[in-house]
Protein backbone atom coordinates (compact mmCIF):
# COMPACT_ATOMS: atom_id res chain seq x y z
CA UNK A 1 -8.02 -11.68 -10.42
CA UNK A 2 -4.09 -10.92 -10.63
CA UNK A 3 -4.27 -9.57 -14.51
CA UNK A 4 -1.25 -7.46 -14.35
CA UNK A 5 1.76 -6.91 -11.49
CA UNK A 6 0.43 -3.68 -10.68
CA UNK A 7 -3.25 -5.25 -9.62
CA UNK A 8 -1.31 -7.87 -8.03
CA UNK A 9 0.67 -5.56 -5.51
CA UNK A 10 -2.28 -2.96 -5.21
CA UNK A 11 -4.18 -6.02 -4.02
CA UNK A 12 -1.17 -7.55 -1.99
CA UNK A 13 -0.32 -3.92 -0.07
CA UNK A 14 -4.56 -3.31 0.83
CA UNK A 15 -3.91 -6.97 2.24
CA UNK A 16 -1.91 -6.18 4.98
CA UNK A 17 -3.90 -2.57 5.33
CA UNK A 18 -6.47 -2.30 8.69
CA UNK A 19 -7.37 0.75 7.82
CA UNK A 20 -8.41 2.69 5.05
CA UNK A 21 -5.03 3.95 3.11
CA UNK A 22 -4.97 7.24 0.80
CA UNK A 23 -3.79 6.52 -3.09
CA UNK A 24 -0.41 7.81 -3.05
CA UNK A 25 0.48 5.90 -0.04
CA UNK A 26 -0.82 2.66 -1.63
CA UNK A 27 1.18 3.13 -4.41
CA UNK A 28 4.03 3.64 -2.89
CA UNK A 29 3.31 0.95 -0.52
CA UNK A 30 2.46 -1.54 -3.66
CA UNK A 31 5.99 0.29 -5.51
CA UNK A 32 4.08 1.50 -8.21
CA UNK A 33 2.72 5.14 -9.68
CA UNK A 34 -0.06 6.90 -8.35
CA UNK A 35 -2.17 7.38 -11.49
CA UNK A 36 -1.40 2.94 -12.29
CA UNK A 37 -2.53 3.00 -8.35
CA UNK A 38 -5.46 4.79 -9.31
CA UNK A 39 -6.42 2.82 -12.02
CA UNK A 40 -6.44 -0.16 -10.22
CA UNK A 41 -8.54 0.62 -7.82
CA UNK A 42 -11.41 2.09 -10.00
CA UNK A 43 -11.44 -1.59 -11.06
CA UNK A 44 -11.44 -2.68 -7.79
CA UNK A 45 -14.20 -0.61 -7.09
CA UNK A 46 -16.24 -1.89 -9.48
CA UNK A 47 -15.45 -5.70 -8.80
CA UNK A 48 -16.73 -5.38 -5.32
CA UNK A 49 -13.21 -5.77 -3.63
CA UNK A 50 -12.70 -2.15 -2.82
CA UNK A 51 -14.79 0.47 -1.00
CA UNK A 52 -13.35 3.98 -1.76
CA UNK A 53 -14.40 7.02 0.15
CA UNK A 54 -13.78 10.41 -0.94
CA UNK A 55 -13.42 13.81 -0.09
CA UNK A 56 -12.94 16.34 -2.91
CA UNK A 57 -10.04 15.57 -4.69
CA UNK A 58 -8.91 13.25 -2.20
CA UNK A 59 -9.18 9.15 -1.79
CA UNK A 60 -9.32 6.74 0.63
CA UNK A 61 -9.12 2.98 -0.25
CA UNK A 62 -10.15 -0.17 2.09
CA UNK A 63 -10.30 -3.34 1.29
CA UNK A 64 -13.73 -5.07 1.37
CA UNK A 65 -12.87 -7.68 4.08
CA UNK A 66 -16.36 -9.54 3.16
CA UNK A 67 -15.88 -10.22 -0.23
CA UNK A 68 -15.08 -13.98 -0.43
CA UNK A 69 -12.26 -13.41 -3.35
CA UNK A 70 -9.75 -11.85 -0.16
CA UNK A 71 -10.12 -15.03 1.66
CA UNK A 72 -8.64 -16.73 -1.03
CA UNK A 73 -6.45 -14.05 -1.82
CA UNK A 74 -5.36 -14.06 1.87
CA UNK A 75 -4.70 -17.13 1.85
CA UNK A 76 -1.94 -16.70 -1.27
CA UNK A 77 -0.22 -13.84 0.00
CA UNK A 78 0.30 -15.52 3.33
CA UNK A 79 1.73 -18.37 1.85
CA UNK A 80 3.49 -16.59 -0.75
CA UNK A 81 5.20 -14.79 2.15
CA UNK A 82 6.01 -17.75 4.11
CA UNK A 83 7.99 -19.27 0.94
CA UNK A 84 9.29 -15.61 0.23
CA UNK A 85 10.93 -15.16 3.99
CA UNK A 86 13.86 -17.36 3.28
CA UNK A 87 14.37 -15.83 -0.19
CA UNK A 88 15.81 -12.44 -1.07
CA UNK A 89 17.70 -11.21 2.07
CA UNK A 90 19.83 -8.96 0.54
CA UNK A 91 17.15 -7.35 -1.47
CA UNK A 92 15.03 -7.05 1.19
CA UNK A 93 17.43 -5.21 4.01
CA UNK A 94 18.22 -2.84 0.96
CA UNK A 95 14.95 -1.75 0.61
CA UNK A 96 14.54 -2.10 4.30
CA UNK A 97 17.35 1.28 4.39
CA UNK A 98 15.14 2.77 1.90
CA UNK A 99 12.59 3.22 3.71
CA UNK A 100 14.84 3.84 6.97
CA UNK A 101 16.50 6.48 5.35
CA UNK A 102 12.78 7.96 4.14
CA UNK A 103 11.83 8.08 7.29
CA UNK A 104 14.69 9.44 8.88
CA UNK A 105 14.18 12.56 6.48
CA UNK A 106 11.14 12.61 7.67
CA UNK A 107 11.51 12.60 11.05
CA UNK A 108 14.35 15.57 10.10
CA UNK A 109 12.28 17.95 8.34
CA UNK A 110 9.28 17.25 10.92
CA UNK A 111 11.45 18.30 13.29
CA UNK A 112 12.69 21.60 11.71
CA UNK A 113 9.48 22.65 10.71
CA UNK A 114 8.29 21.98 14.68
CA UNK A 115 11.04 24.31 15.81
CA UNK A 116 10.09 26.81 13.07
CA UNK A 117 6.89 27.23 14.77
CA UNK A 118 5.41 25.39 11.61
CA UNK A 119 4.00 22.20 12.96
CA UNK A 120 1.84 21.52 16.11
């Protein structure tokens, strides 16, 4: 099941997804390249765990909620997570101002392009 640490966080970010996710966001999501992303979840496809739906060129990955491998899986990642909480602090508020500072740009250029006329 977990045969290499990108499968493992592919797998661990589409376990806290509700909704179907597009590939670049999972990868980023699971810290890992789009095309290793990709990858992945052909496998995953093709185990059953995945359901992908596509549109041209474009992906979008869910998990298969059914399968009985995720409640198992679950079941790991929530207790992996509940050891993991009192570990790592540091680490974990430095990413934590990546991502703030991400989506601060965001929110910046959003926001430029809305009073360029650019976005609705």
């Amino acid at each position: 099941m977990f045969s290499s640490p990108a499968r493992t966080e592919v797998l661990r970010a589409l376990h806290y997804q509700n909704r179907p996710v597009g590939l670049r966001m999972l990868a980023w999501v699971a810290g890992i390249h789009p095309h290793s992303a990709e990858r992945v979840v052909e496998a995953l496809e093709e185990e059953g765990l995945v359901v992908c739906g596509r549109s041209g060129y474009r992906m979008r990955i869910a998990k298969c909620a059914d399968h009985p491998a995720w409640v198992a899986m679950s079941e790991m990642f929530e207790a992996a997570d509940r050891s993991w909480c009192g570990a790592g602090l540091e680490a974990r508020n430095e990413r934590a101002k990546q991502v703030l500072r991400f989506l601060e740009e965001g929110m910046e250029l959003t926001g430029r392009a809305r009073r360029a006329g650019g976005v609705a």
